[in-house]
Structures are given as structure tokens and as C-alpha cells.
Protein backbone atom coordinates (compact mmCIF):
# COMPACT_ATOMS: atom_id res chain seq x y z
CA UNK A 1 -6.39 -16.62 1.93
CA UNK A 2 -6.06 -18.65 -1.66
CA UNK A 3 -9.72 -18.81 -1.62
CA UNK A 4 -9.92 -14.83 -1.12
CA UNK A 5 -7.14 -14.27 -3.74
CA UNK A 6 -9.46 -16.34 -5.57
CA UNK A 7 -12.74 -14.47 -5.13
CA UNK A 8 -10.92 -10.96 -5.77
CA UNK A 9 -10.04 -12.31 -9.18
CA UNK A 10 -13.08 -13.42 -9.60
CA UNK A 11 -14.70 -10.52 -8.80
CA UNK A 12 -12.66 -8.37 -11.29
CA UNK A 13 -13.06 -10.34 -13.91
CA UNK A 14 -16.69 -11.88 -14.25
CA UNK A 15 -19.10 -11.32 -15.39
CA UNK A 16 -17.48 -8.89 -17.81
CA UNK A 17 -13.97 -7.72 -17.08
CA UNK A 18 -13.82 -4.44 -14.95
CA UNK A 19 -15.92 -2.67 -12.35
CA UNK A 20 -17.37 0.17 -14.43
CA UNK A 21 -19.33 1.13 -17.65
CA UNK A 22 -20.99 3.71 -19.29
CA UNK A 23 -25.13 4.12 -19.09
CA UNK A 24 -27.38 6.23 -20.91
CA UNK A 25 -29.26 9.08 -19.36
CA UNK A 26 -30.99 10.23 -22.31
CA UNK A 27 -33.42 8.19 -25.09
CA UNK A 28 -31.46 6.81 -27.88
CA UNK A 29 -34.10 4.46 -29.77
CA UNK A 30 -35.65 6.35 -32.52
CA UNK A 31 -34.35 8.61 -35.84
CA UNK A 32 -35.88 11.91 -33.57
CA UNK A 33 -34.07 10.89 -30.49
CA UNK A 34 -30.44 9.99 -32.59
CA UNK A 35 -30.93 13.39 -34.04
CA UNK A 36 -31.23 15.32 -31.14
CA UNK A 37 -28.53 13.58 -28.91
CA UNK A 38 -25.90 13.97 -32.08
CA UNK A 39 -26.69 15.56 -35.09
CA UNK A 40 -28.17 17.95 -36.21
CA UNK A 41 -29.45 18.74 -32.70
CA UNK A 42 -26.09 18.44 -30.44
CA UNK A 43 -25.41 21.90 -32.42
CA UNK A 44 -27.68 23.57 -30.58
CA UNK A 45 -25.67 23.26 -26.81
CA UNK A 46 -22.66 23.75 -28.76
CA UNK A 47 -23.92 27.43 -29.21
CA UNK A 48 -25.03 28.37 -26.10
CA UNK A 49 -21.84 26.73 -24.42
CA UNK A 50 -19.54 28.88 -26.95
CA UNK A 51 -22.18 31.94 -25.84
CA UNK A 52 -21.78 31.47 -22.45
CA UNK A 53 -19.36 28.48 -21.10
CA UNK A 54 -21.12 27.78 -17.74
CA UNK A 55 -23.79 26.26 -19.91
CA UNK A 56 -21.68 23.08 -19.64
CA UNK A 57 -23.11 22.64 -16.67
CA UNK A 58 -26.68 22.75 -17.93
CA UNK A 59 -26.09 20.24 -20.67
CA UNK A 60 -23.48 18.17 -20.20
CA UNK A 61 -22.65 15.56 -17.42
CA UNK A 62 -20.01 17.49 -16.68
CA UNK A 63 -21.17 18.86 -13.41
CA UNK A 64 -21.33 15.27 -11.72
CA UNK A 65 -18.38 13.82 -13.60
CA UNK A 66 -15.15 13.44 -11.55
CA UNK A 67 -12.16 12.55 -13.27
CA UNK A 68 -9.63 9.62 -10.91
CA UNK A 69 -6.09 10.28 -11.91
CA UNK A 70 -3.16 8.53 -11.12
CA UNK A 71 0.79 8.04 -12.37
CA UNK A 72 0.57 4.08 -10.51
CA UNK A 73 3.99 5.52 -8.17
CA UNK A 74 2.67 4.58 -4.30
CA UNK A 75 -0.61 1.67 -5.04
CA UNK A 76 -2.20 1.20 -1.58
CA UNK A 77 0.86 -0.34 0.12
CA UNK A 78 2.33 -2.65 -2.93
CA UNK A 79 4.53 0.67 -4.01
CA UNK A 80 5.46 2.07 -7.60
CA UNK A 81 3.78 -0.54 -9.68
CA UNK A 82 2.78 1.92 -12.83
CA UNK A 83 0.03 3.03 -14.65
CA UNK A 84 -1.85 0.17 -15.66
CA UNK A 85 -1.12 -2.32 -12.37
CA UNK A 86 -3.01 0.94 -10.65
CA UNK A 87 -5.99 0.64 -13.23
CA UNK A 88 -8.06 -1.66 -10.61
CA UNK A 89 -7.85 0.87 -8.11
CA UNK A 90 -9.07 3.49 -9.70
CA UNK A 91 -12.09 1.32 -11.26
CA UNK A 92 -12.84 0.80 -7.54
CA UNK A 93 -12.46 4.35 -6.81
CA UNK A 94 -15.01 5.44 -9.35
CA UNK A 95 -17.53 2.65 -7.98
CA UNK A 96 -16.97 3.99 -4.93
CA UNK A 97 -18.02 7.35 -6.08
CA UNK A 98 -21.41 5.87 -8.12
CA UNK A 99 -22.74 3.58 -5.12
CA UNK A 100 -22.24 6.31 -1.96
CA UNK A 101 -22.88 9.56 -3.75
CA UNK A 102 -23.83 8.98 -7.14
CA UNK A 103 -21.05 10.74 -9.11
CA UNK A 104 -19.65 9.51 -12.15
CA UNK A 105 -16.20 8.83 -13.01
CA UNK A 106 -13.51 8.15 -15.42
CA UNK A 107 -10.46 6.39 -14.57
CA UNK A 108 -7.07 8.19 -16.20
CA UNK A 109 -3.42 6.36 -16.27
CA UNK A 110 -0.99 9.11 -16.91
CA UNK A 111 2.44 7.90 -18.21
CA UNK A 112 5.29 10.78 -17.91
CA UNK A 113 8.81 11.12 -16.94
CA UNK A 114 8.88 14.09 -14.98
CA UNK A 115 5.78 15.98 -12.50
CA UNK A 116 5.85 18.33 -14.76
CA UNK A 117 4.82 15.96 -17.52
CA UNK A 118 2.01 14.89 -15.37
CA UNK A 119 0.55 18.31 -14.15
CA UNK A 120 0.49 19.37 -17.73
CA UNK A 121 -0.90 16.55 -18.85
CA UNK A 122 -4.18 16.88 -15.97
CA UNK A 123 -4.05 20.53 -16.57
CA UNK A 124 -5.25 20.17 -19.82
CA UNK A 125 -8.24 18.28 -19.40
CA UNK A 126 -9.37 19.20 -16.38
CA UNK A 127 -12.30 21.26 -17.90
CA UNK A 128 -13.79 17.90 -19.25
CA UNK A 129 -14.58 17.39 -15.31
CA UNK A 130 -16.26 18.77 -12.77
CA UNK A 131 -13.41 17.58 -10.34
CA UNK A 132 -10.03 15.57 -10.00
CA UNK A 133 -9.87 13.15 -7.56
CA UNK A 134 -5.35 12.31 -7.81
CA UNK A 135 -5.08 9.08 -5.92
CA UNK A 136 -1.72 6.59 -5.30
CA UNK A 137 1.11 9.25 -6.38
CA UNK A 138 4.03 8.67 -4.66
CA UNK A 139 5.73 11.48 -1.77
CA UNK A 140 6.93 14.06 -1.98
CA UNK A 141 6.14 14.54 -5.99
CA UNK A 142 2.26 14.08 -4.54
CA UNK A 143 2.84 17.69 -3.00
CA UNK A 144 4.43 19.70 -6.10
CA UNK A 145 1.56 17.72 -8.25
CA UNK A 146 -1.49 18.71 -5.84
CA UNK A 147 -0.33 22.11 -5.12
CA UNK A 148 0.43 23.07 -9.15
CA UNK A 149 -3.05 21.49 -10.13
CA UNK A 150 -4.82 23.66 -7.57
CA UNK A 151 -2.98 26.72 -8.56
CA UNK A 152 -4.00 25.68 -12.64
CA UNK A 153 -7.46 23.80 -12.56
CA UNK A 154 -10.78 25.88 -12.24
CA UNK A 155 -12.35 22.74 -10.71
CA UNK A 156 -11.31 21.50 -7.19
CA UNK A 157 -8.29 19.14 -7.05
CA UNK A 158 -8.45 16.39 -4.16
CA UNK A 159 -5.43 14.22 -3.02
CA UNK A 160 -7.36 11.64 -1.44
CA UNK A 161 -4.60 9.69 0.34
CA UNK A 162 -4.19 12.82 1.96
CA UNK A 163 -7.09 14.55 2.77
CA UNK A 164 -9.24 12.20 2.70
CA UNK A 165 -7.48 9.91 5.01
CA UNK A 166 -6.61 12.68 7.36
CA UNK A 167 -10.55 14.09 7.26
CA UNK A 168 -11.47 10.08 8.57
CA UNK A 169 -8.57 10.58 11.17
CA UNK A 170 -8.92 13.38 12.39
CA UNK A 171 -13.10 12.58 13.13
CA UNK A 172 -12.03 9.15 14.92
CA UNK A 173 -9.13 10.83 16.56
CA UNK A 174 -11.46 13.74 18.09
CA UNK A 175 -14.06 11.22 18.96
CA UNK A 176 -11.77 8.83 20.82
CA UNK A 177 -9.81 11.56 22.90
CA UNK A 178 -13.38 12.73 23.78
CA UNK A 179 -14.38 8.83 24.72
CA UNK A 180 -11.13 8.84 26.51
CA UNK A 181 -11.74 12.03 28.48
CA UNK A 182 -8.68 13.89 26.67
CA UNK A 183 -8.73 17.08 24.57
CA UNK A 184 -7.05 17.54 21.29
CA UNK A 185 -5.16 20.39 22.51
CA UNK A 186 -3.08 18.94 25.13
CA UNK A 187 -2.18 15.47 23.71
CA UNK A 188 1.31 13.95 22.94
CA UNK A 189 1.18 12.82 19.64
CA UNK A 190 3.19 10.28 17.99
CA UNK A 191 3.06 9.88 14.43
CA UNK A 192 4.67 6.93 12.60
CA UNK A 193 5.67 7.48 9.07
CA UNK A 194 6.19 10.66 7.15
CA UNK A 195 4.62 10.28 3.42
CA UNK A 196 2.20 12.03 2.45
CA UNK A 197 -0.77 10.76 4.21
CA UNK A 198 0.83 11.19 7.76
CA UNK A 199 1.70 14.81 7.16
CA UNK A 200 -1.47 15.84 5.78
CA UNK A 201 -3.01 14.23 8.87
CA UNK A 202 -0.52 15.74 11.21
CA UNK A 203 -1.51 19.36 9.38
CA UNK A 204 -5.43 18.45 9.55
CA UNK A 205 -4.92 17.48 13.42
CA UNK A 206 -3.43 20.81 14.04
CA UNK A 207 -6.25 22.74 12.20
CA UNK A 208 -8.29 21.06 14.60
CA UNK A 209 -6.65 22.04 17.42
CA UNK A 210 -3.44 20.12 17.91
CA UNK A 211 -0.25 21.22 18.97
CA UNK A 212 2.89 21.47 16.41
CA UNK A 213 5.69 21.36 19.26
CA UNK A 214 3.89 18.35 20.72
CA UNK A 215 3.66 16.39 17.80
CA UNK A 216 6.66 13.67 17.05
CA UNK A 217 6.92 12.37 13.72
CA UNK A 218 9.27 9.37 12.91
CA UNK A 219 10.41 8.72 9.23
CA UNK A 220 13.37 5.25 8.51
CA UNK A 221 15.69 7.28 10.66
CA UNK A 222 14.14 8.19 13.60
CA UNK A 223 12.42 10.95 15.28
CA UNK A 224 12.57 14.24 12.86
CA UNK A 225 14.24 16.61 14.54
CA UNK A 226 15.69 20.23 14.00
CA UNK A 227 19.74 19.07 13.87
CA UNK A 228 18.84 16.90 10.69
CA UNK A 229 20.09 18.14 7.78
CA UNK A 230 18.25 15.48 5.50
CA UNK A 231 14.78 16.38 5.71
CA UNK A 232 12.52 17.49 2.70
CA UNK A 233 10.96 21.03 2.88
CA UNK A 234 7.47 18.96 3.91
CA UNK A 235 8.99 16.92 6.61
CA UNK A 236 11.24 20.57 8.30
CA UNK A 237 7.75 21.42 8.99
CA UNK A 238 7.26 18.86 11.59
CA UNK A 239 11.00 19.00 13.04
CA UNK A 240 11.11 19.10 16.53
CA UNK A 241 13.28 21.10 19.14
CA UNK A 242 13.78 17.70 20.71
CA UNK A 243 16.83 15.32 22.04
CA UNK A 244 14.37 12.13 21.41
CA UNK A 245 15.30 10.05 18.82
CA UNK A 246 13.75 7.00 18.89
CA UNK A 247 10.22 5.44 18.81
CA UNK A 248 11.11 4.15 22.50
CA UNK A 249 11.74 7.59 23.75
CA UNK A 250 8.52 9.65 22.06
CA UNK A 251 6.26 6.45 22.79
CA UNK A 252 6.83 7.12 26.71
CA UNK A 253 4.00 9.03 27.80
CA UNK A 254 2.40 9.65 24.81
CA UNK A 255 -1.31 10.11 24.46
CA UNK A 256 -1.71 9.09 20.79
CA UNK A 257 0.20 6.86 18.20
CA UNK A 258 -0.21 7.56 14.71
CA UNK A 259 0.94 5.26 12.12
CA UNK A 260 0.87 5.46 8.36
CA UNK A 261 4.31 3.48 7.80
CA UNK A 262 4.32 -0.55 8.11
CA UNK A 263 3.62 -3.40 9.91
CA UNK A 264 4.31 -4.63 13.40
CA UNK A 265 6.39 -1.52 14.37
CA UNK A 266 4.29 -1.11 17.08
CA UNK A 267 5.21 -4.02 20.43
CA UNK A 268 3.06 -4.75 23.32
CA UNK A 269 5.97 -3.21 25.10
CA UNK A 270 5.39 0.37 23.46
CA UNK A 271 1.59 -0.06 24.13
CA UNK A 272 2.28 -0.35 28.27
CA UNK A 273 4.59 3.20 27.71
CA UNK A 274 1.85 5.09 26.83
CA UNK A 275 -0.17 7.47 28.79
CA UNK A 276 -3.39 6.11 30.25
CA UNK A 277 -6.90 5.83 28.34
CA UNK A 278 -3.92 6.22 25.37
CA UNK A 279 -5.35 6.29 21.29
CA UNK A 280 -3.36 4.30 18.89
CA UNK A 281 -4.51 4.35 15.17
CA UNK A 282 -2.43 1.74 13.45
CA UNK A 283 -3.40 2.67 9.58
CA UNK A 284 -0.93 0.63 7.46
CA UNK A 285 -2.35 -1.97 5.17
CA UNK A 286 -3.02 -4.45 5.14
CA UNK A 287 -1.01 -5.40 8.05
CA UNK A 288 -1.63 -3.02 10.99
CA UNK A 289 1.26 -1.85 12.88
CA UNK A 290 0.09 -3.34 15.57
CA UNK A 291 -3.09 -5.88 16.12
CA UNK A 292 -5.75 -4.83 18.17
CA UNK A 293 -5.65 -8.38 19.73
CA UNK A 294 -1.64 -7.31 20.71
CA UNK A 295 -3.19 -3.91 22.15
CA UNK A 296 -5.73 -4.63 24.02
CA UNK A 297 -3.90 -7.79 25.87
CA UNK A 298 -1.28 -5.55 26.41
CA UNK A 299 -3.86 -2.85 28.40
CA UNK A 300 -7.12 -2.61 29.00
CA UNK A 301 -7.52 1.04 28.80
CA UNK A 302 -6.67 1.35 24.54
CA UNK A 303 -8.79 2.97 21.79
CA UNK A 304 -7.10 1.13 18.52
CA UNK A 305 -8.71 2.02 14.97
CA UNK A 306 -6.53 0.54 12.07
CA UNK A 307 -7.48 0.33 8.62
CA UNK A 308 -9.10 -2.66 8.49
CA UNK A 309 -12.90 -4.00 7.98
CA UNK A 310 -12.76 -6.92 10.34
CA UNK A 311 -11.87 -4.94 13.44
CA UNK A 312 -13.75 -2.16 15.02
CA UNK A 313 -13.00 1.33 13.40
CA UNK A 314 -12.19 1.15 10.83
CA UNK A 315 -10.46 4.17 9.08
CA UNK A 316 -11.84 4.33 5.61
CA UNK A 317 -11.65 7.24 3.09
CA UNK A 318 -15.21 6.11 1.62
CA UNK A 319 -16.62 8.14 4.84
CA UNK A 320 -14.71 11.06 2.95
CA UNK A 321 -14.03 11.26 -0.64
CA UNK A 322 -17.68 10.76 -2.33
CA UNK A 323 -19.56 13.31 -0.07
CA UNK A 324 -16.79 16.16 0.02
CA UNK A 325 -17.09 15.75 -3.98
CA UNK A 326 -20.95 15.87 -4.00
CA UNK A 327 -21.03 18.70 -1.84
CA UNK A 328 -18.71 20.64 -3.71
CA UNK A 329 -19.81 19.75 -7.63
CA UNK A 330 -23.33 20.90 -6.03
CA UNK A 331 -22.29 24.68 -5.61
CA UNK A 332 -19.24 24.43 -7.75
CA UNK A 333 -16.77 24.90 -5.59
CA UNK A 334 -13.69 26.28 -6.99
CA UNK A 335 -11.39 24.34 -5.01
CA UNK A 336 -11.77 22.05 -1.38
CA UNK A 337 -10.19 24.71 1.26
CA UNK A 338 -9.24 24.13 4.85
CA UNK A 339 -13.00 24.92 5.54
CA UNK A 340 -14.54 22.33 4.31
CA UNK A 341 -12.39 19.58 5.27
CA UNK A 342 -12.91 20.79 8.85
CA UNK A 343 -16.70 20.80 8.33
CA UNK A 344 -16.22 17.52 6.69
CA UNK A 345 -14.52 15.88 10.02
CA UNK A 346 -17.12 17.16 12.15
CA UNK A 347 -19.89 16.16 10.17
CA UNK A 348 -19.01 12.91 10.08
CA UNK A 349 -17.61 12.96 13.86
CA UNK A 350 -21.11 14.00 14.96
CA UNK A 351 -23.21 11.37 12.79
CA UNK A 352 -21.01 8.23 15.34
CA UNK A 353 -22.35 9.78 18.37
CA UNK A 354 -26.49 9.17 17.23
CA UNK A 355 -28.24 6.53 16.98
CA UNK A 356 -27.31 3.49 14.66
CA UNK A 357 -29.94 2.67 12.17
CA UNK A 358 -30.81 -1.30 12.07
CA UNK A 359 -29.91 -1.02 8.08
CA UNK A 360 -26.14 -0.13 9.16
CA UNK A 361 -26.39 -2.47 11.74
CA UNK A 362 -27.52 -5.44 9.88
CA UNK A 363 -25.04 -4.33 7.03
CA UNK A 364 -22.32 -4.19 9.69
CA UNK A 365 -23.10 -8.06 10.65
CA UNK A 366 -23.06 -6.45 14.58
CA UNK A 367 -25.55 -7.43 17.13
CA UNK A 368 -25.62 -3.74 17.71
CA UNK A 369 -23.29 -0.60 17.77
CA UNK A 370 -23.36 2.32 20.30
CA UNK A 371 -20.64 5.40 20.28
CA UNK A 372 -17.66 4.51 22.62
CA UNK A 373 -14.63 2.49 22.44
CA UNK A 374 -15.61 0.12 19.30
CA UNK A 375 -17.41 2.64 17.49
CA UNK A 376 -15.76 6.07 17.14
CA UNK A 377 -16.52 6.58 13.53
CA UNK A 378 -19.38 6.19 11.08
CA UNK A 379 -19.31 2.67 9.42
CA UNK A 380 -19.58 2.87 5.65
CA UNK A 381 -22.84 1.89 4.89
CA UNK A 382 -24.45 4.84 6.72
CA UNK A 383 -27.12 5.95 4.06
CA UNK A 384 -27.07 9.19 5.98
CA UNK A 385 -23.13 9.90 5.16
CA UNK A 386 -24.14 11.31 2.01
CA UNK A 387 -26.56 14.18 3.24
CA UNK A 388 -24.93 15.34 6.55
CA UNK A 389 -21.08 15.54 4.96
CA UNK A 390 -22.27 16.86 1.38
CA UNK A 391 -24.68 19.52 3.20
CA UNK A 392 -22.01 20.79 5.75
CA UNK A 393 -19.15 20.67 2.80
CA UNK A 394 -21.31 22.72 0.57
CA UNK A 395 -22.21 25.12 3.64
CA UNK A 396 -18.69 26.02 4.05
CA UNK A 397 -17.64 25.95 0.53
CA UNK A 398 -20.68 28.99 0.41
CA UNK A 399 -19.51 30.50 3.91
CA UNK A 400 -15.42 30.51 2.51
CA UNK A 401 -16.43 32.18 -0.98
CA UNK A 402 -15.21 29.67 -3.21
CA UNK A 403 -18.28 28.48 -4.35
CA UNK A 404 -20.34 29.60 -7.91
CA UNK A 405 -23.23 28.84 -6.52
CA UNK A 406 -25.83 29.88 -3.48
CA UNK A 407 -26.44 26.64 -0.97
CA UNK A 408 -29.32 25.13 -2.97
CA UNK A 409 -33.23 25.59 -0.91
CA UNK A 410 -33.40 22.39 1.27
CA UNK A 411 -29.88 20.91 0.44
CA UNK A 412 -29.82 16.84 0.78
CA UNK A 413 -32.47 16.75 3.40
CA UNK A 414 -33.02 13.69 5.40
């Protein structure tokens, strides 16, 4: 582990500090080429934008720029750390977004003392971008933020701890019931935690076909219930009509466990409660709230997915985030709807049931990998993530009337 702390440090800091810079696109090595990218020939796009503003898109990077925004109040799972302890994250974020879909990015700290402070501050230059990607802002401020940026930006806003980790669930979760010979529609569902990224999956599950009265979420107190009189307006929403109050009494007979909370809240015990062929995605990080190891000696019969690269299924936003961005920049989407975060799941739910390339599987360090119980999702370094979730994001962007543009003649083909 010192070794790995190590490395990481390592990593950020050599051979130049940071994981980002800016490059070129244009020549800059003669007196001609100086004067056209500044002046006196940069006054000549600064006309035809002031004629007609959606020229932006035709000479400026705009149009493949998204913006990474953050206030530093929830950082993975190390909590409210501030602006610049977040900076790292976002740096990785905007790699991310170069090296699987080739968008660029800028990294933004916002300091502020109220969500207010912070919406107006994002709302004002949010035209420099052709998309905001708000990452690590703490619940429930992370809803109020979202939703008011939406409502004000003219590009499409993306909360990805909670879209884009409910898109990745929600294609795993569909997948494993299927594996498991269970439909979405009639499973018990337990879901551990109650920030932001377990309700937006617990919303995205039910857009899928899940069932609100047979969903159980659990916050520090216990099962969420209708006789509380403590619960946020975002948390009422998954109250149940329910005398169950604890994580013993939903766990019996449940098909599914959920958790986006903490570690080892999840016992061996809890595992032999569940219904058979049962699903159990244990998401927290890095410390799983429960091991697969723990699982699977406990029963046989388990699907587990956690969050983690050195067990099987992994849940990882990367299958998310940079292709629901490139296929929305490439029609310029207005905003990311319902739509096309339901295209994105099953776009990506589709791609685990075909054939694994030998690139993914060498990448992987797997001897090989075949859809069922330790491979119900794409693994990152799919080269063919890009094209199948861009083109079916950008189909339904077109489909829901949000986007500017018409689905461009042969779209990311293969």
C-alpha cells in the first residue's frame, strides 16, 4: 500500500506536475500564421460570431470543450475537503474525457458560501463551453445546483456522480437480473445509502422498469419510511408504506442490494437472507460494503459488482460520462434528458453481451471474458464504447427534440 501511495504521488507529480495541458490545433510558427490566429486576423470570427452567435461553433473549440466544475464538498469518499484538495480529481476527470472520447476540458474550483453563489457563478460562464460536467458536490445542495443550472445554461448540465453512476448501474443491474433469470419489474430492491448517487440510481432503475413501492432505501437511521418526519423533499420520494425498519428486515428476501453508503455494512449473514440467484452491487469506495470473497463464500448463487478494478464488474462512470458528452456536443444537445440516459444504459448493456475483442482482453490482463456472472458490464478499455453509446445518445437526443442539430450521415461508425 506505501508503495502505491507512493506511485500515485509519483504519478501526479512527474514528469511535470498535473495531468493536463494545453496543445495547439492550429500553426503558430510564422509572422502570417501569428497574424491570423490573433491579430489582425482573429477580427474576422469576431464578426461573424457577433453576426450570427452559433458561429462559435464553427471557429472556436468551443463545441468539444467541456467545462469540470466542482465546490470540493463530497471528493470520492474522503468528504468536504474544498476546492483545491478536489483539483486532482477533476485533472483526472478531464483526462478521462481526452483519452476515451477525445473532448477537451478545463478544470474549475468554485469557492462560495451559499448554492446560490455557486450556480451564479457556473451560470455565467457556461457559454465558454460546450457542456458542464458538476462532479463531487455534496447532497442535497447537488440537487438545487443541477436542477438551477439546467433551468439557466443553454448547454447540457451533467451531475456525473449521479447520472453517470446510475447509467453504469442500471446496465449491470439489467444485465445481471437477466443472467440471473429475474426481471427488473418484479425485484425487491434494497438500496443502501441515500445521497445523491443512490437516489438518482433508484430514479434511473425505475425509468427502466423498476418498481417505487418495492424499492427500500436505508439512510443512518434506518429504512425511510412514510411516519418519518425527518426526511428531505429528495429522500419523501422514496418513503415507503412499510413497518420494516432495519437492514435485517428489508434484506430478507430481497432480490437486489444496492449500496452507495460505506464499508462492511453488508455480513455474510445478510448475504444467506437474500432471495436466490440474488444481485448485490456493493459501490462504496474504496472499501466495498461487502467483499466479493465474503459473498460468494457465503452462497454460491451471487452476482456482486462493486466499484473496484481488481474484482470482476466493475462499476465505473468512464463507461458513461465521455460518450454521453460526445454524443451530445455532436448534435448540440440542449440538455441530457431521461432519453438519452436510457439509450445510454442500453447501449452499453448490449455491447457486454458480444464478443470480447483480444485488445480488451489483453488490456483486461484476463485469460478471456464471456457475458455471465463475471462480466455483466463493458470493461473500460472497450475501443467500441465510444461509437455505440455516443451514436445511440445522439439518436435520442434527435428523437426527444433537444438537439440543434440533424444525426450527422454515418454517425461514429465502426
Amino acid at each position: 500500500m506505501t508503495d502505491f501511495k507512493q506511485q500515485a504521488l509519483d504519478y501526479h507529480q512527474f514528469p511535470l506536475p498535473g495531468k493536463i495541458s494545453v496543445e495547439l490545433t492550429t500553426p503558430a510558427e510564422t509572422s502570417q500564421d501569428l497574424s491570423l490566429a490573433y491579430s489582425p486576423g482573429v477580427a474576422e470570427p469576431v464578426r461573424a460570431i457577433a453576426e450570427n452567435p452559433d458561429d462559435v461553433y464553427k471557429y472556436t473549440g468551443k463545441g468539444n470543450t467541456v467545462a469540470v466544475i466542482t465546490n470540493g464538498t463530497a471528493i470520492l469518499g474522503l468528504g468536504n475537503l474544498g476546492g483545491m484538495a478536489s483539483k486532482p480529481v477533476m485533472e483526472g476527470k478531464a483526462l478521462l474525457f481526452k483519452r476515451f472520447a477525445g473532448i477537451n476540458s478545463f478544470d474549475i474550483e468554485v469557492k462560495h458560501k451559499t448554492p446560490d453563489e455557486f450556480i451564479n457563478t457556473v451560470a455565467n460562464i457556461a457559454d465558454s463551453f460546450g457542456g458542464i460536467n458538476l462532479e463531487d458536490i455534496k447532497a442535497p445542495e447537488c440537487f438545487v445546483i443541477e436542477k438551477a443550472l439546467i433551468e439557466r445554461c443553454k448547454v447540457p448540465v451533467f451531475h456525473d456522480d449521479q447520472h453517470g453512476t446510475a447509467i453504469v448501474t442500471a446496465a449491470g443491474m439489467i444485465n445481471a437480473l437477466e443472467i440471473q433469470g429475474k426481471e427488473l419489474r418484479h425485484a425487491n430492491i434494497v438500496c443502501m445509502g441515500a445521497g445523491a448517487a443512490a437516489i438518482a440510481c433508484m430514479e434511473l432503475l425505475i425509468k427502466c422498469g423498476a418498481q417505487r413501492e418495492k424499492i427500500y432505501m436505508l439512510d443512518t437511521k434506518g429504512v425511510i419510511h412514510t411516519r418519518r418526519d425527518d426526511l428531505n423533499e429528495y429522500k419523501r420520494l422514496f418513503a415507503n408504506n412499510t413497518d420494516k425498519r432495519t437492514l435485517e428486515q428489508v434484506i430478507d428476501g430481497a432480490d437486489v442490494f444496492v449500496g452507495v453508503s460505506g464499508p462492511n455494512l453488508l455480513t455474510a449473514e445478510h448475504v444467506t437472507m437474500m432471495a436466490n440467484n440474488p444481485v448485490i452491487f456493493a459501490c462504496s469506495n474504496p472499501d466495498p460494503e461487502i467483499k466479493p470473497e465474503v459473498a460468494l463464500a457465503a452462497r454460491d448463487d451471487v452476482i456482486i459488482a462493486t466499484g473496484r478494478s481488481d474484482y470482476p464488474n466493475q462499476v465505473n462512470n468512464v463507461l458513461c460520462f465521455p460518450f454521453i458528452f460526445r454524443g451530445a456536443l455532436d448534435v448540440r444537445a440542449r440538455t441530457i434528458n431521461d432519453e438519452m440516459k436510457v439509450a445510454c444504459v442500453h447501449a452499453i448493456r448490449e455491447l457486454a453481451k458480444e464478443p470480447v475483442t483480444q485488445e480488451v482482453v489483453d488490456a483486461s490482463c484476463e485469460q478471456a471474458l464471456t457475458f455471465g456472472k463475471d462480466y455483466i458490464i463493458p470493461k473500460p478499455m472497450d475501443s467500441r464504447l465510444c461509437a455505440r453509446v455516443a451514436r445511440a445518445v445522439a439518436q435520442a437526443a434527435v428523437d426527444s427534440g433537444v438537439a440543434a442539430l440533424e444525426m450527422p450521415e454515418n454517425y461514429m461508425q465502426e
